[in-house]
Protein backbone atom coordinates (compact mmCIF):
# COMPACT_ATOMS: atom_id res chain seq x y z
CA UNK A 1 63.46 39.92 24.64
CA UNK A 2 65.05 42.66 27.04
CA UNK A 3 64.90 43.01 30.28
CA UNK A 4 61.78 45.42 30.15
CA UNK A 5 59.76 42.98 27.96
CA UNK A 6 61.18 40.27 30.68
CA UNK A 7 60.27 41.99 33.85
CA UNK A 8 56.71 43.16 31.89
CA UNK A 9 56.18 39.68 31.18
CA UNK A 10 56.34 38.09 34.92
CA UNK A 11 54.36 40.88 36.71
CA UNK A 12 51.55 40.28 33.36
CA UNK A 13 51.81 36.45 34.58
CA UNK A 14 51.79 37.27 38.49
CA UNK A 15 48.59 39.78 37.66
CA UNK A 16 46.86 36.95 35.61
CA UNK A 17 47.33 34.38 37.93
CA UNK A 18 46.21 36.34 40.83
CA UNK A 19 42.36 37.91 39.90
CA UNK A 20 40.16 36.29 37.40
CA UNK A 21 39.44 39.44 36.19
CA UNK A 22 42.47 40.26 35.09
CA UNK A 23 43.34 40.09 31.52
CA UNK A 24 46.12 40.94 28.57
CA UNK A 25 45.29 43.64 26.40
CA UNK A 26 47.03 46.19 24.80
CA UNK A 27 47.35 49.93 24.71
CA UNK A 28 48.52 52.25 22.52
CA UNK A 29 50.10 49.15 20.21
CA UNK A 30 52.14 48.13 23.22
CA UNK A 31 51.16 44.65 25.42
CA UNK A 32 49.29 45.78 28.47
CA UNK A 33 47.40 44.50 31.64
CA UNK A 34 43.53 44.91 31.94
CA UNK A 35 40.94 44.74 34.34
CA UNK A 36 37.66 43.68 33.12
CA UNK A 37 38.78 45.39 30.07
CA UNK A 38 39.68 48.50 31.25
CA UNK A 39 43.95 48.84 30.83
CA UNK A 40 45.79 49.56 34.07
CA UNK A 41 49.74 49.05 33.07
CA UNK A 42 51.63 48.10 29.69
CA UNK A 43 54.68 48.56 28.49
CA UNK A 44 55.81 51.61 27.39
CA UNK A 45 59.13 52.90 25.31
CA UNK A 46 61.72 50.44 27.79
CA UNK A 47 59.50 51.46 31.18
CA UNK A 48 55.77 50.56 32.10
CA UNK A 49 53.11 52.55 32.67
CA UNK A 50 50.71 52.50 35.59
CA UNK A 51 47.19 53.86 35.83
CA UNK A 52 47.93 54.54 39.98
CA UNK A 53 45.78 58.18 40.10
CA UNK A 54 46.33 61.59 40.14
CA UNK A 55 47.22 61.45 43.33
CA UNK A 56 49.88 58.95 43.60
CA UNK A 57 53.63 60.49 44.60
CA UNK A 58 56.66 58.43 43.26
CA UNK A 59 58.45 59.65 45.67
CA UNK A 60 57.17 58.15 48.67
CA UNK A 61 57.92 55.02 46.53
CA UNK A 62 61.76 56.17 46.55
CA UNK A 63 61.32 56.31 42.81
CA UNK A 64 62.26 59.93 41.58
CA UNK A 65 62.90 59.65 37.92
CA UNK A 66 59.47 59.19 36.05
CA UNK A 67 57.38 60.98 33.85
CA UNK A 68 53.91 61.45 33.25
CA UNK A 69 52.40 59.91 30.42
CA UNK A 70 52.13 62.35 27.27
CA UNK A 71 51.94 60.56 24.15
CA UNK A 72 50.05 63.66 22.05
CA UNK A 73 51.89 66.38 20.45
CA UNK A 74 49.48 69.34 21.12
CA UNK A 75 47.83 67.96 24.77
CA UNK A 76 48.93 68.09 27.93
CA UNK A 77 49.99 64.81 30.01
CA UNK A 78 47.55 62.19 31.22
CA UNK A 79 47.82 62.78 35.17
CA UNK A 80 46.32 59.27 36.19
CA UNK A 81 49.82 57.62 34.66
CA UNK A 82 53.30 57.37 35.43
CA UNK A 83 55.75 55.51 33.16
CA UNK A 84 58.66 54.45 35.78
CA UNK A 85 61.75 52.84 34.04
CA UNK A 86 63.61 49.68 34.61
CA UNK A 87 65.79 50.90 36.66
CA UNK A 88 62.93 50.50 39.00
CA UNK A 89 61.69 47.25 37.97
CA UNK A 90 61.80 45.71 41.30
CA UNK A 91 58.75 48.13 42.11
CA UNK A 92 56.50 47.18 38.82
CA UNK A 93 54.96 44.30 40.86
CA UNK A 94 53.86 46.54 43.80
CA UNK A 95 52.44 49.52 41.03
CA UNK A 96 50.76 47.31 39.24
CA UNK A 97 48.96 46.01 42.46
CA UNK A 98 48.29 49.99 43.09
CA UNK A 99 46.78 49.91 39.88
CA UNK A 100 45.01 47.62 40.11
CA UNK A 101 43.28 48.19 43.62
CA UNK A 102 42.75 52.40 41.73
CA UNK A 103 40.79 50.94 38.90
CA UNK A 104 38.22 48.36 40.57
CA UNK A 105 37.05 50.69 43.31
């Protein structure tokens, strides 16, 4: 396991352990977090991926590498999600709380 599937795995556990609602799933192949079924993180080529809105600025995280999730060839990026390394794994706890709170409004 490396250290993204390792830091993945405790914020999945920390999620799960905090809201009954909260679930494993998967997206896109890859082991992800969901919310009465609906995916808000997962892991994503060494980095995870957060559903935190269109209107969410990394930067006011202090995170300023991260790209917006684009997994087609011939469409433009999904705005609603940020994949953010693990060079800023100490943060994937607090995004995935983010995400959370975005998708059960």
């Amino acid at each position: 396991m490396d250290k993204s599937e390792e830091l993945f795995e405790g914020v999945k556990r920390q999620m799960l352990s905090q809201n009954a609602d909260v679930n494993e799933g998967t997206m896109m192949s890859s082991p992800g977090i969901q919310y009465k079924g609906k995916n808000f993180a997962f892991l994503y080529r060494g980095g995870m991926c957060f559903r935190v809105g269109r209107d969410f600025e990394p930067e006011s995280e202090g995170i300023h590498q991260y790209e917006l999730l684009n997994p087609f060839k011939n469409k433009p990026p999904l705005k609603d999600w940020f994949v953010i390394g693990v060079e800023y794994g100490e943060k994937w706890p607090e995004l995935a709380q983010v995400a959370l709170q975005n998708i059960s409004k």
